[in-house]
C-alpha atoms as a PDB file:
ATOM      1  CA  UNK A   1       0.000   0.000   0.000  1.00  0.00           C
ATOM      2  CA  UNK A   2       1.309   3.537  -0.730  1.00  0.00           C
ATOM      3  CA  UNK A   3       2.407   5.373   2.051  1.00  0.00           C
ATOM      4  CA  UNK A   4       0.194   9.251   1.639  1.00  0.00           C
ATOM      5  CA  UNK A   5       2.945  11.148  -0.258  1.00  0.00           C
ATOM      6  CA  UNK A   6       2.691   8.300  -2.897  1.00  0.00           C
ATOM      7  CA  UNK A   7      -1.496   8.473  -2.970  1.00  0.00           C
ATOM      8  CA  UNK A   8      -0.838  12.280  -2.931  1.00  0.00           C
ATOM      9  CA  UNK A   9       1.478  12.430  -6.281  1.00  0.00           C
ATOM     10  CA  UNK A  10      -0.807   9.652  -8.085  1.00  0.00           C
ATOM     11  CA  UNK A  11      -3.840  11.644  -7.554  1.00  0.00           C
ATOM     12  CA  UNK A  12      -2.238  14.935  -8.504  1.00  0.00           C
ATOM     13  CA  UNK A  13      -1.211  13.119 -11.721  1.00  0.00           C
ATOM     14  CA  UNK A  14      -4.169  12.071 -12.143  1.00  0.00           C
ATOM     15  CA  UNK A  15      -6.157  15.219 -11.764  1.00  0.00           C
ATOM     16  CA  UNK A  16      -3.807  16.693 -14.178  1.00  0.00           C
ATOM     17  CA  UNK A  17      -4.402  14.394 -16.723  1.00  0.00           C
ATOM     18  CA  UNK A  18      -7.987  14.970 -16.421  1.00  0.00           C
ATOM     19  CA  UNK A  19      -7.428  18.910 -16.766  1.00  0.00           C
ATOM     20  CA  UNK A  20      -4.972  18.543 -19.525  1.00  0.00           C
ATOM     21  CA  UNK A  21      -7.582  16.287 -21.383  1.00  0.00           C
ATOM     22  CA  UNK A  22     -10.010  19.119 -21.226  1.00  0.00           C
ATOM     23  CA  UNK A  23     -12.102  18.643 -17.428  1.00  0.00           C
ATOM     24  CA  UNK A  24     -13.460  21.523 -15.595  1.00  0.00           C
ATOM     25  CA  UNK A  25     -11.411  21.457 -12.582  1.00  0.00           C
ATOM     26  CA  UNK A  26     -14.359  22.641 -10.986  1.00  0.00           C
ATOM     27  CA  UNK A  27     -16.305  19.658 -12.003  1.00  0.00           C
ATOM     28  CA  UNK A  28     -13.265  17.446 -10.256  1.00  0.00           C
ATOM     29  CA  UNK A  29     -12.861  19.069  -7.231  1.00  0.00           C
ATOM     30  CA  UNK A  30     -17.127  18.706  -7.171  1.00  0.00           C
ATOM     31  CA  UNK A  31     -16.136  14.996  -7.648  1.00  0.00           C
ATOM     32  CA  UNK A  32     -13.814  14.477  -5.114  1.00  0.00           C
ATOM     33  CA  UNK A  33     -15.817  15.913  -2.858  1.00  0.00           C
ATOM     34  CA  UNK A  34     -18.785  13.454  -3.448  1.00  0.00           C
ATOM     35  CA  UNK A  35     -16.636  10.885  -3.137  1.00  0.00           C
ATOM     36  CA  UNK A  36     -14.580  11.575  -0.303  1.00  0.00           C
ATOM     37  CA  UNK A  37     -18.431  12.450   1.314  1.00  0.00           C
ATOM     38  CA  UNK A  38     -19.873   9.120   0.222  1.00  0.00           C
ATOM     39  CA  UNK A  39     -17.032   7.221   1.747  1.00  0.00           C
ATOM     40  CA  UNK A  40     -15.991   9.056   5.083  1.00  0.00           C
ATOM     41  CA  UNK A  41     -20.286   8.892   5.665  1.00  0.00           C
ATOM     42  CA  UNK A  42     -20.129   5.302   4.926  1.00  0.00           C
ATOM     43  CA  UNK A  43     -17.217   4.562   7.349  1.00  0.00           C
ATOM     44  CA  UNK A  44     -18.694   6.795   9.781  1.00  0.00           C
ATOM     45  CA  UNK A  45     -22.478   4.508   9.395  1.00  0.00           C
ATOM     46  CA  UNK A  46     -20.388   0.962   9.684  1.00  0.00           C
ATOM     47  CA  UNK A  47     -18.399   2.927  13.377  1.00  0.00           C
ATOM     48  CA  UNK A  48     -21.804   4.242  14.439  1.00  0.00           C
ATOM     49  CA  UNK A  49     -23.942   0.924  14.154  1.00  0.00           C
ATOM     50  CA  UNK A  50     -21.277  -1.042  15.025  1.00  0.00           C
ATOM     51  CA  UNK A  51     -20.757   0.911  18.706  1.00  0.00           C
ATOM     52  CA  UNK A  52     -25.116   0.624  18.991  1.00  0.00           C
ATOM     53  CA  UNK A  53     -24.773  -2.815  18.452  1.00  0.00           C
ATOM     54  CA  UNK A  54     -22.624  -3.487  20.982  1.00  0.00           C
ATOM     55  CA  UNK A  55     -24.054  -0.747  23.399  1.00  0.00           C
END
């Protein structure tokens, strides 16, 4: 597994290509954001009925 400097430079590479191939970067960053929401809420949902399960 990459250590966060590595995830860091892959995604920045990544986003670039997507800008250099003609993205909004606005529409990205909009992206990201979904995503990073869906998954932190997700994570945060399996912590929250895990600790009510056991409470």
């Amino acid at each position: 597994m990459a250590d966060s400097k590595e995830f860091a430079k892959e995604l920045n590479a990544l986003i670039k290509r997507y800008i250099d191939g003609g993205s909004d970067p606005e529409d990205i960053a909009a992206e990201l954001a979904r995503e990073a929401s869906y998954v932190f809420g997700h994570y945060n949902l399996e912590i929250y009925l895990e600790t009510r399960s056991k409470g």
